[in-house]
Each structure stands twice: as structure tokens, then as C-alpha cells.
N, C-alpha and C. Protein backbone atom coordinates (compact mmCIF):
# COMPACT_ATOMS: atom_id res chain seq x y z
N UNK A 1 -45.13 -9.18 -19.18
CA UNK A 1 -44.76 -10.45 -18.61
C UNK A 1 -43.63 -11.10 -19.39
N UNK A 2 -43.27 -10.52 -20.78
CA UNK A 2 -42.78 -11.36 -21.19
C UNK A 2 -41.42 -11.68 -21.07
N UNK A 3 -41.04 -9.81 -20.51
CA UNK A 3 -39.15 -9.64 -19.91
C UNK A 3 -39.20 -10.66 -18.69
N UNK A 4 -40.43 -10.93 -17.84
CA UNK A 4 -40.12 -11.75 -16.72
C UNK A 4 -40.37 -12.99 -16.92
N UNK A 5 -40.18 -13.61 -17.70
CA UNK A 5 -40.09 -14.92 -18.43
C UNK A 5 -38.89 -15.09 -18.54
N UNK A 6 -38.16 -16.67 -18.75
CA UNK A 6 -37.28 -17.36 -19.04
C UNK A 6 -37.34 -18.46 -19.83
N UNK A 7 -36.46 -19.11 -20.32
CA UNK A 7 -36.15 -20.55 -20.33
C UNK A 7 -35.83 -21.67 -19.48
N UNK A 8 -36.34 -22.82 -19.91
CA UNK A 8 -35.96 -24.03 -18.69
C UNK A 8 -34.88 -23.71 -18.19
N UNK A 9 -33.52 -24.02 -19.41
CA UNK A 9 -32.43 -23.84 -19.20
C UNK A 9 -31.87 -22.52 -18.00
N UNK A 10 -32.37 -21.26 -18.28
CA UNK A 10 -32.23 -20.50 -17.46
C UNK A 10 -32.92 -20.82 -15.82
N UNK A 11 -34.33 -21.07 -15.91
CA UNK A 11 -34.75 -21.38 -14.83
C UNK A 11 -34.29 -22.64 -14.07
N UNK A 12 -33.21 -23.60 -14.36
CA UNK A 12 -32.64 -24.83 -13.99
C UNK A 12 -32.07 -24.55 -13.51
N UNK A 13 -30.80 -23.06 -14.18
CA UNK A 13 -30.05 -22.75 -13.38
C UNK A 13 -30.07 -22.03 -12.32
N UNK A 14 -31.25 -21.08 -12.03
CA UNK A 14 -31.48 -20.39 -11.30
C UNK A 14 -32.11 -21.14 -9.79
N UNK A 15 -32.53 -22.18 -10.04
CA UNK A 15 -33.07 -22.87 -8.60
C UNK A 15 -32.61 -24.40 -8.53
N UNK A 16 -31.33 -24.39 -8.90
CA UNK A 16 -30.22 -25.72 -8.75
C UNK A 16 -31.07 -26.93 -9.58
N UNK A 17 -32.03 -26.88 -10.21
CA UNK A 17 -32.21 -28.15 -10.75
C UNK A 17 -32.06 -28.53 -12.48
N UNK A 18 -32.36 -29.58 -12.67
CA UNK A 18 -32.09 -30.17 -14.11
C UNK A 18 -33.08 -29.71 -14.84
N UNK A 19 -32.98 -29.36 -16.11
CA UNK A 19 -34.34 -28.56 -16.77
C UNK A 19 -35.43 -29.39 -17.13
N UNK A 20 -35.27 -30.74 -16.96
CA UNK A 20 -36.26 -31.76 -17.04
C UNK A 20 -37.04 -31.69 -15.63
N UNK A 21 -36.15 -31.43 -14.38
CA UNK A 21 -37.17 -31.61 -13.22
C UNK A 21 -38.13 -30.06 -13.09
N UNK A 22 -37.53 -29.25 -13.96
CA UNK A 22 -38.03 -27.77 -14.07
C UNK A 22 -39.80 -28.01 -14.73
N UNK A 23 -39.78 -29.31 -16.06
CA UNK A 23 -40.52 -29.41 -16.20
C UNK A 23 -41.43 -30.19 -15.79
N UNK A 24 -40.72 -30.99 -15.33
CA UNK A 24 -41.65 -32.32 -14.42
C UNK A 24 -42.56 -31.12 -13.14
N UNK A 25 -41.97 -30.47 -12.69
CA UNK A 25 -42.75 -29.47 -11.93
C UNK A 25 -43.78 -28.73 -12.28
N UNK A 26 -43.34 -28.33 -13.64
CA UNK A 26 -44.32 -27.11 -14.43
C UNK A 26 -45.43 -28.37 -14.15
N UNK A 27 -45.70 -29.60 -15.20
CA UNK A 27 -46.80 -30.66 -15.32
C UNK A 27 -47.42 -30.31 -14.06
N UNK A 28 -46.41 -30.59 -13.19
CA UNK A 28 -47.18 -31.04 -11.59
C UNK A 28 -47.89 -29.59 -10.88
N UNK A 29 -47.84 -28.54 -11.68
CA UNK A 29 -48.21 -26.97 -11.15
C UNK A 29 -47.60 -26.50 -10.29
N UNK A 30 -46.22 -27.03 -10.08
CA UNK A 30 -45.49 -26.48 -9.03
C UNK A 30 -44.85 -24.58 -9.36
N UNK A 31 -44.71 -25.10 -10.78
CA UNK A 31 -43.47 -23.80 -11.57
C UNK A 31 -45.19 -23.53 -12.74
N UNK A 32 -45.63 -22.36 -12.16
CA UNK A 32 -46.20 -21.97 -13.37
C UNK A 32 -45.68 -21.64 -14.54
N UNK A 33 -46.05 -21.78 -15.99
CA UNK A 33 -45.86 -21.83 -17.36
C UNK A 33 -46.11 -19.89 -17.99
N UNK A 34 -45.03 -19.50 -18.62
CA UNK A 34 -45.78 -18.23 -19.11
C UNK A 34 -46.14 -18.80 -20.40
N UNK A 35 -45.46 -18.91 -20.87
CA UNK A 35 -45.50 -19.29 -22.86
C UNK A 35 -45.05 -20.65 -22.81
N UNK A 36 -45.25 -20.98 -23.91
CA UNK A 36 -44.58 -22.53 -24.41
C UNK A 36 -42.87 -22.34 -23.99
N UNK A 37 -42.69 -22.90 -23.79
CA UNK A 37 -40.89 -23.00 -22.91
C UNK A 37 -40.74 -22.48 -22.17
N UNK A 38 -41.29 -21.25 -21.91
CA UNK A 38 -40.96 -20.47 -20.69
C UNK A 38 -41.83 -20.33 -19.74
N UNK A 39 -40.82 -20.06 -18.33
CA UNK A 39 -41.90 -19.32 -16.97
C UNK A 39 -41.49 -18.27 -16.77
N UNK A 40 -42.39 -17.94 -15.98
CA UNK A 40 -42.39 -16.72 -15.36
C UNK A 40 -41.61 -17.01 -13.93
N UNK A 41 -40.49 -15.90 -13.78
CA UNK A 41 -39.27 -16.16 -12.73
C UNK A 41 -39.84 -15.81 -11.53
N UNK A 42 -40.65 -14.83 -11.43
CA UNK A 42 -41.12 -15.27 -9.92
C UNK A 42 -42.14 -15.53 -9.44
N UNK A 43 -42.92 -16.37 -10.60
CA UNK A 43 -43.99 -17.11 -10.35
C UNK A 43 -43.65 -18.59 -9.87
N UNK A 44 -41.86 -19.02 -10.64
CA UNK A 44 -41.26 -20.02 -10.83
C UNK A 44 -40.79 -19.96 -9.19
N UNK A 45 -40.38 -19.27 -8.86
CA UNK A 45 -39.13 -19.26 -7.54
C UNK A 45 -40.43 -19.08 -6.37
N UNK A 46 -41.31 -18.47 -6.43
CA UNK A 46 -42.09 -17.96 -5.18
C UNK A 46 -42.84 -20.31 -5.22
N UNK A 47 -43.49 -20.37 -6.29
CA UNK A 47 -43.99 -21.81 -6.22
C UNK A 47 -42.95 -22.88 -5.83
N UNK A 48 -41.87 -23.06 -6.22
CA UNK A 48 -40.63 -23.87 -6.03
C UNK A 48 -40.55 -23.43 -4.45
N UNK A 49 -40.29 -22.69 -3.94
CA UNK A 49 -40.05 -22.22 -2.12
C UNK A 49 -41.32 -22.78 -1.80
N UNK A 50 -42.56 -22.54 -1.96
CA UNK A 50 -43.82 -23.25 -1.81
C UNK A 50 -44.03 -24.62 -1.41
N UNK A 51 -43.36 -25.05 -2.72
CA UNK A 51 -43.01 -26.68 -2.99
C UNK A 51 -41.92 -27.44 -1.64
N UNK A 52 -40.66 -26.60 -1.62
CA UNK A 52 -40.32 -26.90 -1.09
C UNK A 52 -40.39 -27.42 1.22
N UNK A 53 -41.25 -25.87 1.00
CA UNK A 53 -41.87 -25.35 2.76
C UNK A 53 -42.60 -26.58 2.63
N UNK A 54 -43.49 -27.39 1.79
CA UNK A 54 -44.49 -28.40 2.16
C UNK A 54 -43.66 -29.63 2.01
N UNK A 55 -43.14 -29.44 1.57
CA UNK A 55 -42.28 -31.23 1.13
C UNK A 55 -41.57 -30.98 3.00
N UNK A 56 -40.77 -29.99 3.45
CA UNK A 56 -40.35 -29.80 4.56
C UNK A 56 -41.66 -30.12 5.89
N UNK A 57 -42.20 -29.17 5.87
CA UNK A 57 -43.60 -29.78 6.67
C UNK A 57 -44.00 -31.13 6.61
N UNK A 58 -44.03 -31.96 5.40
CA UNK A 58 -44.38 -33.44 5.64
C UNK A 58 -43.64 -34.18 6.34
N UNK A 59 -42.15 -33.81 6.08
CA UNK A 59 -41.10 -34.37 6.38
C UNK A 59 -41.01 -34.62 7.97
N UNK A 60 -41.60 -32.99 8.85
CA UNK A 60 -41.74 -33.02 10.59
C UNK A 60 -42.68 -33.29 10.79
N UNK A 61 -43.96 -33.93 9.91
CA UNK A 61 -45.14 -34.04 10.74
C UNK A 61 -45.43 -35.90 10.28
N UNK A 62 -44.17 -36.19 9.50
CA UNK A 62 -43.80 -37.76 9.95
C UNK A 62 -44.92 -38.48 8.75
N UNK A 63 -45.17 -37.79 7.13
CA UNK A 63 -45.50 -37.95 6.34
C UNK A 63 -44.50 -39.33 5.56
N UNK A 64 -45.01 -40.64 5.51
CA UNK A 64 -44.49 -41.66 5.54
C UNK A 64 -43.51 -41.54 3.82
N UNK A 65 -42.71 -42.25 3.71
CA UNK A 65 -41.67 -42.59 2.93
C UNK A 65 -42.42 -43.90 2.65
N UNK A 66 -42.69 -44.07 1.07
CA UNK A 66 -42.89 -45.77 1.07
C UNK A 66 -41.64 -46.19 1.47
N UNK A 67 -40.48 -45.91 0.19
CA UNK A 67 -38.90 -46.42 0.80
C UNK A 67 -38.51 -46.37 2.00
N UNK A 68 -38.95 -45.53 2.41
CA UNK A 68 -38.28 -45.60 4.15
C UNK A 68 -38.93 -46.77 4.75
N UNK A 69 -40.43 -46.64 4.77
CA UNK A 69 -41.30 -47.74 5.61
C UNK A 69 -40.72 -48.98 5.01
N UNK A 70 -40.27 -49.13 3.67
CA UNK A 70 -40.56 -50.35 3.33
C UNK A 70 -39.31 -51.08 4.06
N UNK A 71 -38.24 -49.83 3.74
CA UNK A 71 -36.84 -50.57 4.25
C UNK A 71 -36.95 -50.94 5.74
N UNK A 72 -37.71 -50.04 6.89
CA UNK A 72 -38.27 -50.20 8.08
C UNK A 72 -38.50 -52.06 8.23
N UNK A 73 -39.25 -51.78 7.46
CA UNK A 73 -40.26 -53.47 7.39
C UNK A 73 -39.36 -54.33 7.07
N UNK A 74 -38.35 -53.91 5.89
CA UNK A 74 -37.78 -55.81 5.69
C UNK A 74 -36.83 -55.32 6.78
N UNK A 75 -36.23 -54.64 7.39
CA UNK A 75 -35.32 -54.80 8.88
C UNK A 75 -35.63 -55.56 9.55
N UNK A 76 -37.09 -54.63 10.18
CA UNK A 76 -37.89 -55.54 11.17
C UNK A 76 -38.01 -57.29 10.95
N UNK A 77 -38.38 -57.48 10.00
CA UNK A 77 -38.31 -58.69 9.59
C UNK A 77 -37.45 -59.75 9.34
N UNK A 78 -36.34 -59.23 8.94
CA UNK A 78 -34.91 -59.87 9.31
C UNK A 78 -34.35 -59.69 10.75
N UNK A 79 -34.55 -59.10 11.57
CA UNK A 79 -34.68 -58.95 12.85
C UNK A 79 -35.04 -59.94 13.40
N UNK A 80 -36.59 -59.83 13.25
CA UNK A 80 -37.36 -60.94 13.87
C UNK A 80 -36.54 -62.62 13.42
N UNK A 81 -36.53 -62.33 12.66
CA UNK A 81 -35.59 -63.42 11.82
C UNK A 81 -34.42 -64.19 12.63
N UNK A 82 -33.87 -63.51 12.82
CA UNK A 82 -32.78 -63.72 13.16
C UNK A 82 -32.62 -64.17 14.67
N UNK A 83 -34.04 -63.10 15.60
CA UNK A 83 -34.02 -63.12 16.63
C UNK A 83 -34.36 -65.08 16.99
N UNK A 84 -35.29 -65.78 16.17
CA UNK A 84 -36.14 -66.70 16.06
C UNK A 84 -34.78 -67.41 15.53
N UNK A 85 -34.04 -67.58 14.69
CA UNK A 85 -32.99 -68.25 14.72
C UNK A 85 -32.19 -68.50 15.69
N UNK A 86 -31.82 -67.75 16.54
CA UNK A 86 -31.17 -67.53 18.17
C UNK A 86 -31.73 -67.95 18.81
N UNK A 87 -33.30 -68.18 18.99
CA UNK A 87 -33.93 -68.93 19.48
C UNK A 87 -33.93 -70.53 19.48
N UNK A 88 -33.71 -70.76 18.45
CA UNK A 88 -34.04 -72.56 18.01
C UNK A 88 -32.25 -73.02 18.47
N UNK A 89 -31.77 -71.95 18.24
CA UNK A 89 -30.05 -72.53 18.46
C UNK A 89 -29.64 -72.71 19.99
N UNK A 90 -30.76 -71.80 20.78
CA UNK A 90 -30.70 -71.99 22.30
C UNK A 90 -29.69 -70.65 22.44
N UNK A 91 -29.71 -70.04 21.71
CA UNK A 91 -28.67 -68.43 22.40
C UNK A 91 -29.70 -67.30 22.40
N UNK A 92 -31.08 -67.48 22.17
CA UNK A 92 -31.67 -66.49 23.10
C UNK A 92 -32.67 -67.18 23.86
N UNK A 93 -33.01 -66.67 25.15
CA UNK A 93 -33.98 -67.22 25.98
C UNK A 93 -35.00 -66.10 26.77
N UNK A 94 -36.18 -66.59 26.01
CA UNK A 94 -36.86 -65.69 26.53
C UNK A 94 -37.10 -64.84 28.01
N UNK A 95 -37.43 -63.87 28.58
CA UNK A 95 -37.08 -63.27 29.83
C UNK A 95 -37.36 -63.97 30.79
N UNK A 96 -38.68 -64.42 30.41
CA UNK A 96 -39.94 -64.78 31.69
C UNK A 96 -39.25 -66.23 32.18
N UNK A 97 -38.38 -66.97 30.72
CA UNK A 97 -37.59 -68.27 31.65
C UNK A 97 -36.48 -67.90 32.03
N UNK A 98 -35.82 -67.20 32.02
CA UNK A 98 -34.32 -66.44 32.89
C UNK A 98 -34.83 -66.27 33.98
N UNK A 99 -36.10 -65.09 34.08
CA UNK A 99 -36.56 -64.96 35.67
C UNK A 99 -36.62 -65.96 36.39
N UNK A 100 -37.64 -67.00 35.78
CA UNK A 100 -37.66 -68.34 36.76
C UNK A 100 -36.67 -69.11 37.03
N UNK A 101 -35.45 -69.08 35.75
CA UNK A 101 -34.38 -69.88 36.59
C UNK A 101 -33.53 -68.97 37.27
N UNK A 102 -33.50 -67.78 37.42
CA UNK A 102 -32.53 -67.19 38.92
C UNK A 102 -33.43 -67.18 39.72
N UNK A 103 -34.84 -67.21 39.93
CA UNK A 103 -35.68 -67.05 40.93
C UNK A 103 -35.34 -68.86 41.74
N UNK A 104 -35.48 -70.01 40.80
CA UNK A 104 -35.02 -71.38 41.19
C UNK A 104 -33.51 -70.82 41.81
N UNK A 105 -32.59 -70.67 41.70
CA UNK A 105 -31.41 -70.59 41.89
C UNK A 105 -30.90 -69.47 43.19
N UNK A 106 -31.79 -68.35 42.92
CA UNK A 106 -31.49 -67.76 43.95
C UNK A 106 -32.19 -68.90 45.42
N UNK A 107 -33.44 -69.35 45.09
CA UNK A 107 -34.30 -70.20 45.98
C UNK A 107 -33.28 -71.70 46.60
N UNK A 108 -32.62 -72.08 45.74
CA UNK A 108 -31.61 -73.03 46.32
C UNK A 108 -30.48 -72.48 46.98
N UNK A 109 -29.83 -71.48 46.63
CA UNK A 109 -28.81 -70.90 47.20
C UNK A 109 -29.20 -69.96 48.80
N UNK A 110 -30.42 -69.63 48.93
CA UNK A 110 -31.35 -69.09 50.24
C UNK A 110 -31.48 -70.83 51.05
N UNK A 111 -32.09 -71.79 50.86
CA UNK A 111 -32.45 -72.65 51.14
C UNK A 111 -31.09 -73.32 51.67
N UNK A 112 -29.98 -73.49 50.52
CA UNK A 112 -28.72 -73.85 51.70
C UNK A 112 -28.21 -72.45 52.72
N UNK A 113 -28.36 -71.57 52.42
CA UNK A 113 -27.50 -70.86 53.52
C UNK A 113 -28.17 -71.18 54.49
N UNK A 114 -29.83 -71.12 54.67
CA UNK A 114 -30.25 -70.97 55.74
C UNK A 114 -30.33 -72.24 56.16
N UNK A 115 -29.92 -73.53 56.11
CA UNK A 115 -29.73 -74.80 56.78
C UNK A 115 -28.03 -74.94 57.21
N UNK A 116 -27.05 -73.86 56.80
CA UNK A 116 -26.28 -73.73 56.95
C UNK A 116 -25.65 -74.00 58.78
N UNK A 117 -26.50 -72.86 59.76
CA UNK A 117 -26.32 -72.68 60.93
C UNK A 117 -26.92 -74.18 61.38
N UNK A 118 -27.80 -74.96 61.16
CA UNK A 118 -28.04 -76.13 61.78
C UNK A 118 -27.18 -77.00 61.07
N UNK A 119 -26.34 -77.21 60.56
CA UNK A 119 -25.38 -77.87 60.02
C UNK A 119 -23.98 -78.17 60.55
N UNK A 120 -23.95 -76.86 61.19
CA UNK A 120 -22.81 -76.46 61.63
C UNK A 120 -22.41 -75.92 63.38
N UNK A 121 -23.53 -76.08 63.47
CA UNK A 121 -23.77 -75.78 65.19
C UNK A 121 -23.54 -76.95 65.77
N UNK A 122 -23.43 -78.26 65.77
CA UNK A 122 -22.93 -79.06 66.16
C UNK A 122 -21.50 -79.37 66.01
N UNK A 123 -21.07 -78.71 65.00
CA UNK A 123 -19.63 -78.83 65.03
C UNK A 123 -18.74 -77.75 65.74
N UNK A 124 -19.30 -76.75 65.76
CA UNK A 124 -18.70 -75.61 66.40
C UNK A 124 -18.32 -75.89 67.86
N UNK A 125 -19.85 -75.99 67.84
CA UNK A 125 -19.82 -76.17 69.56
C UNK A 125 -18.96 -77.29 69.93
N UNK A 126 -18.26 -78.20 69.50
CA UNK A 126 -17.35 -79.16 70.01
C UNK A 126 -16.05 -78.49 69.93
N UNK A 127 -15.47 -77.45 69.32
CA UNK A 127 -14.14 -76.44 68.78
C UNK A 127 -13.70 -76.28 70.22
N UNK A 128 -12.77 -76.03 70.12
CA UNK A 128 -12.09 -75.12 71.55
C UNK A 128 -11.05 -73.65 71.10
N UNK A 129 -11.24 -73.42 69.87
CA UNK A 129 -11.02 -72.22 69.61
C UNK A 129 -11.47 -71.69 68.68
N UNK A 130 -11.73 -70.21 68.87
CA UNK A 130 -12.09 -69.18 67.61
C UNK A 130 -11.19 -69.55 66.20
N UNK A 131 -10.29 -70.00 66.70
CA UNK A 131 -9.42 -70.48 64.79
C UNK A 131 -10.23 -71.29 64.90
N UNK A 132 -10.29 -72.37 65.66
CA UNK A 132 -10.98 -74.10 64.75
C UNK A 132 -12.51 -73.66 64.51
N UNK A 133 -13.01 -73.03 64.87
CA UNK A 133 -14.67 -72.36 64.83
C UNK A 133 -14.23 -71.88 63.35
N UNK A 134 -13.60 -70.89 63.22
CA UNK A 134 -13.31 -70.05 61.95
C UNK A 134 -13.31 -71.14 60.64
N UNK A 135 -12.39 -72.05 61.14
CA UNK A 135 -12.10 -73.02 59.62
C UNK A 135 -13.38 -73.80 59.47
N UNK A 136 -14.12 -74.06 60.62
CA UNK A 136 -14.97 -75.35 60.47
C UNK A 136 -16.18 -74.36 59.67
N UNK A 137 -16.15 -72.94 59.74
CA UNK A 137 -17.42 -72.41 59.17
C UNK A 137 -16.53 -72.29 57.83
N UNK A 138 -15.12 -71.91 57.82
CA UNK A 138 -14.76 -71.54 56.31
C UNK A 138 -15.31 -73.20 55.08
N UNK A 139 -14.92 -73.87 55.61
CA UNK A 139 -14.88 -75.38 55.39
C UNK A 139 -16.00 -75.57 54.37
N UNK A 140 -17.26 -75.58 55.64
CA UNK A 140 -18.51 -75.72 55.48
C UNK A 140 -18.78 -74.77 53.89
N UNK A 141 -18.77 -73.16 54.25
CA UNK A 141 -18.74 -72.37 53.06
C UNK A 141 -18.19 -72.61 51.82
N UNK A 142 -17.32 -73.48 52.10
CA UNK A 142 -16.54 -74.27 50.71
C UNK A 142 -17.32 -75.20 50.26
N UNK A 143 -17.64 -76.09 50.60
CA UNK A 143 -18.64 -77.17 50.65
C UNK A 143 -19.64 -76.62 49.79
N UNK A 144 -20.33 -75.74 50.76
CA UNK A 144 -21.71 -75.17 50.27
C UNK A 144 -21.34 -74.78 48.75
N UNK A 145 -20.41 -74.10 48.57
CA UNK A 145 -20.12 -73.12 47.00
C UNK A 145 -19.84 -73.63 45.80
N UNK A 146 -18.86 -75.00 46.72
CA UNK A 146 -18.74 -75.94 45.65
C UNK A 146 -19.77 -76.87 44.85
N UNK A 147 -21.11 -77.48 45.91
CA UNK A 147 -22.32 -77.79 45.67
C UNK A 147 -23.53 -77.44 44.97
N UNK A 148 -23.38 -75.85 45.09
CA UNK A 148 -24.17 -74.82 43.99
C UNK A 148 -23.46 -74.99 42.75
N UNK A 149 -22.26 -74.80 43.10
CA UNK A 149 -21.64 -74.91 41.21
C UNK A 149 -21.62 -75.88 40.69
N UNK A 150 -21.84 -76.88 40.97
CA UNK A 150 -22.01 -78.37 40.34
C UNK A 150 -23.88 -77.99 39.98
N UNK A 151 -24.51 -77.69 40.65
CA UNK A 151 -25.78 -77.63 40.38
C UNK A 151 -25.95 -77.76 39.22
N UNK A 152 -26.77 -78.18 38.30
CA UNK A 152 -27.41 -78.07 36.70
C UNK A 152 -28.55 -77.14 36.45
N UNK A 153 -27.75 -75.56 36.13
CA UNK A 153 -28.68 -74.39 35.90
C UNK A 153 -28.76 -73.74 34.92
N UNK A 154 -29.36 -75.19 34.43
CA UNK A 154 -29.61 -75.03 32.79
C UNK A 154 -31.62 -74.00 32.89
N UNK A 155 -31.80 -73.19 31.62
CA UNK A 155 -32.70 -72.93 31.38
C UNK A 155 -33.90 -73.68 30.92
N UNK A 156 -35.30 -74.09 31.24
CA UNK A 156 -36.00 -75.12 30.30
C UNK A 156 -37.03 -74.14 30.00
N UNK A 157 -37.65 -74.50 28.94
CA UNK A 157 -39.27 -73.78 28.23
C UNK A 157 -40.34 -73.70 29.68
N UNK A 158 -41.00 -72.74 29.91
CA UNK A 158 -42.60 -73.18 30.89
C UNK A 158 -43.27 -74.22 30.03
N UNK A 159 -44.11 -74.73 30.97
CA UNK A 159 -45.09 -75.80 30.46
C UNK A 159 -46.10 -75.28 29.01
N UNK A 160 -46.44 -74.04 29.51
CA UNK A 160 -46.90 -72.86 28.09
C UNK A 160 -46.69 -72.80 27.18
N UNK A 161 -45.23 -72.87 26.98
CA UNK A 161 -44.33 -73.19 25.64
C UNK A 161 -43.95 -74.54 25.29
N UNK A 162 -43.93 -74.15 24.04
CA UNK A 162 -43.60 -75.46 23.25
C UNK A 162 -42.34 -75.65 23.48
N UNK A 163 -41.80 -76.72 24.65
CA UNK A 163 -40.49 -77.25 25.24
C UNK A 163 -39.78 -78.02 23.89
N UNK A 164 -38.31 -77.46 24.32
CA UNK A 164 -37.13 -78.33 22.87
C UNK A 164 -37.13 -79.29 23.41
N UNK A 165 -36.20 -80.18 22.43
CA UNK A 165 -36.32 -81.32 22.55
C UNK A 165 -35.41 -82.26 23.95
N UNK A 166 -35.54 -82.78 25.01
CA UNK A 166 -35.13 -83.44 25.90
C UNK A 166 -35.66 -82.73 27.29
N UNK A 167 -36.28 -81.57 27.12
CA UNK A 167 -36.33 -80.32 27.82
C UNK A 167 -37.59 -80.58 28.53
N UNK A 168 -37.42 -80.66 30.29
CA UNK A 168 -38.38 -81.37 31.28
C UNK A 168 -39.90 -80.12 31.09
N UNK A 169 -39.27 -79.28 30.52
CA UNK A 169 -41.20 -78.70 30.07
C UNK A 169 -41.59 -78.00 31.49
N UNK A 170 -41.33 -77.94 32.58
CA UNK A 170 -41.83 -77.52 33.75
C UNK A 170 -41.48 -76.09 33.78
N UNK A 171 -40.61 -75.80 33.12
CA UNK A 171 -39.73 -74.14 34.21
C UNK A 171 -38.63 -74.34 35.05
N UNK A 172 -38.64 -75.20 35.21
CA UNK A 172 -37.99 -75.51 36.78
C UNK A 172 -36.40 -75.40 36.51
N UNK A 173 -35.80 -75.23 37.03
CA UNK A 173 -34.05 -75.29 38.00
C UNK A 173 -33.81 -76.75 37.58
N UNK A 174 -33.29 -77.61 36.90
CA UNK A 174 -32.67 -78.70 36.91
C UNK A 174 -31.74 -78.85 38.03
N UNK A 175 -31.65 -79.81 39.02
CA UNK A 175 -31.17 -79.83 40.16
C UNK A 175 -31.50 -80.66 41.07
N UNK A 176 -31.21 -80.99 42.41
CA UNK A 176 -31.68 -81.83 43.20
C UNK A 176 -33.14 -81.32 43.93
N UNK A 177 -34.26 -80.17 43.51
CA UNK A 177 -34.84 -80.26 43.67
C UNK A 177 -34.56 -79.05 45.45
N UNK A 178 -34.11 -79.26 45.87
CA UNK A 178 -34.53 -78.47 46.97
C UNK A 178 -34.52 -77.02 47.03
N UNK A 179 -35.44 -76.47 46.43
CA UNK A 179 -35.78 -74.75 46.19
C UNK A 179 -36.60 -74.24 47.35
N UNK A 180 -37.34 -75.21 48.38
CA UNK A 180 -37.47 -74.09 49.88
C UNK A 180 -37.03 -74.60 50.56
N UNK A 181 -36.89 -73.56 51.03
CA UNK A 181 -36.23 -73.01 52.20
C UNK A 181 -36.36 -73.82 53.54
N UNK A 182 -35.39 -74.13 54.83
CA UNK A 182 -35.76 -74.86 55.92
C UNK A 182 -36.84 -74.05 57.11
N UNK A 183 -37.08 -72.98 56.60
CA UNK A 183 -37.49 -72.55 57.77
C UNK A 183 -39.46 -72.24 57.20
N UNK A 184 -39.43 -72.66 55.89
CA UNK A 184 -40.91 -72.37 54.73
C UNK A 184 -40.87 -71.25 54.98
N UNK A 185 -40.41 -70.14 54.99
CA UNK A 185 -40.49 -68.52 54.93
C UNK A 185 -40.84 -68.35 52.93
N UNK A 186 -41.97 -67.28 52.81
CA UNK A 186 -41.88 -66.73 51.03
C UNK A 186 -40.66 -66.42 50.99
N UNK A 187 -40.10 -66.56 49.60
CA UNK A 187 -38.83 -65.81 49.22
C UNK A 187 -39.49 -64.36 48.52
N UNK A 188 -38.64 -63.29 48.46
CA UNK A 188 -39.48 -62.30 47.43
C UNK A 188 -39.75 -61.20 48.03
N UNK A 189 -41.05 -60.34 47.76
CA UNK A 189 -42.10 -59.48 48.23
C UNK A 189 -43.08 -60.03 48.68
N UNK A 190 -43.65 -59.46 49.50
CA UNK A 190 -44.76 -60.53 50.03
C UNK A 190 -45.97 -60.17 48.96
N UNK A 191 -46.95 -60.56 48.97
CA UNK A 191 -47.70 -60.61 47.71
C UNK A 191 -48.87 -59.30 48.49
N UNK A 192 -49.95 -58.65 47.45
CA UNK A 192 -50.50 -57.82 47.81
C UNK A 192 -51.79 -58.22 48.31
């Protein structure tokens, strides 16, 4: 055994590492020991490939990293952070009040078109031509577009949430209020 023995030094060089991690291994039983300073070379190289196949296996079967997790965690946490800062500043808004205010908005913008034709059927019908018919509906459509965009479609908290400050707390469409429709038809899917 003893020709197949080495030194750290030799065995450091032989499997790329520092002759201190040669021994930090031997301690750990990775690199068996022949004699005092020395191993045995292919007791050393067969355990080191050993060492290595399992450190690899932990690695795909998602064997945690404190450092990794930890760095994971303060991300997450500055994340959240940050997300909650965007929050109080009013530049993020949660989904469920976006839905309700295009659901308000689409509901006012349904609600005028469809009062649209009774609006305008009295004026038509007095026209004596397809141009003056044409402008009196273009007209109207101006009217209408211009009236939505003045609308105030600002976002507010649900009643659920803890509403900011001036913020009517309902959900609702800030606006003049008229979100149905003239004819009371559901807007939507019909429900199950």
C-alpha cells in the first residue's frame, strides 16, 4: 500500500483542490487516510467522485442551500416590500378593484350606447337626408365620447378594505352614477 500512497500536496494536485480542502475531506471521511500525511490514491479519487456524484444528486433532487434560501427570503421580502410601498403611493391597485372599476365603466359606457337610439330617433326622423341623418348620429357619438371622458374613473378600495384617505369605500365608478342599463338587461355571463 505504501507505493499507492501520496502526499496532500500530491493528492491536491491530482484532484484540483487546495491541500487543506484535501484534508478537511480526509476529517470528513471523504479521502481515506493511509499513514499520517498520506492517502491512498485510489481510495482518494474513487471517494472524492463519490463525494462529488452525491453533492450532484442533492443538487437535482432540490437539497436546500441555506444561502440560496436565505437570499430567496430577503428578495421575497423586499419584494413584498416594495410591492406594499406601491401600494400606499396609489401605483399599485389591487386586481379585484381594477375588475370592478372596468366592470363600472364598461356598465356606463353599455348604459349610454343603449339609450343612444332613443335619443336620437327623434331627431333623425325630422332629417330629410341620409347626410343630415349621418351628422346628427356622428354629433350625438361625439357627445356621447366626450361625456365618458370627462367621467371620474378613478379606482376606490371595496368596503372590505381598509379605504385611503378621502376614498368613498364602496368599489364603485366615481361618476354620475348611472351604471344600468335602459333596457335592465344583466351585463356579463349570465350566472349559473
Amino acid at each position: 500500500m505504501a507505493e499507492n500512497s501520496q502526499s496532500a500536496e500530491v493528492l491536491a494536485k491530482l484532484l484540483d483542490l487546495t491541500e487543506r480542502r484535501v484534508r478537511q475531506l480526509s476529517a470528513e471521511g471523504v479521502i481515506p487516510k493511509a499513514a499520517r500525511g498520506r492517502y491512498e490514491v485510489v481510495g482518494a479519487v474513487r471517494g472524492y467522485i463519490r463525494y462529488l456524484r452525491d453533492l450532484a444528486l442533492k443538487g437535482d433532487l432540490g437539497t436546500a442551500d441555506y444561502g440560496i434560501e436565505r437570499a430567496r427570503l430577503v428578495k421575497a421580502r423586499a419584494d413584498l416590500a416594495e410591492m406594499e410601498a406601491k401600494r400606499v403611493r396609489g401605483e399599485l391597485i389591487p386586481a379585484p378593484d381594477v375588475t370592478l372599476a372596468w366592470t363600472e365603466i364598461m356598465a356606463l359606457v353599455r348604459a349610454r350606447l343603449l339609450a343612444l337610439p332613443d335619443k336620437i330617433a327623434p331627431v333623425i326622423h325630422e332629417t330629410t337626408s341620409i347626410a343630415e341623418a349621418r351628422d346628427v348620429i356622428r354629433q350625438t357619438i361625439h357627445e356621447l365620447l366626450t361625456e365618458l371622458s370627462t367621467t371620474d374613473a378613478r379606482v376606490t378600495p371595496r368596503a372590505d378594505r381598509d379605504p385611503g384617505p378621502g376614498a368613498r369605500g364602496d368599489g364603485r365608478l366615481e361618476g354620475d352614477g348611472a351604471a344600468a342599463g335602459s333596457d335592465d338587461q344583466s351585463m356579463g355571463r349570465p350566472e349559473p
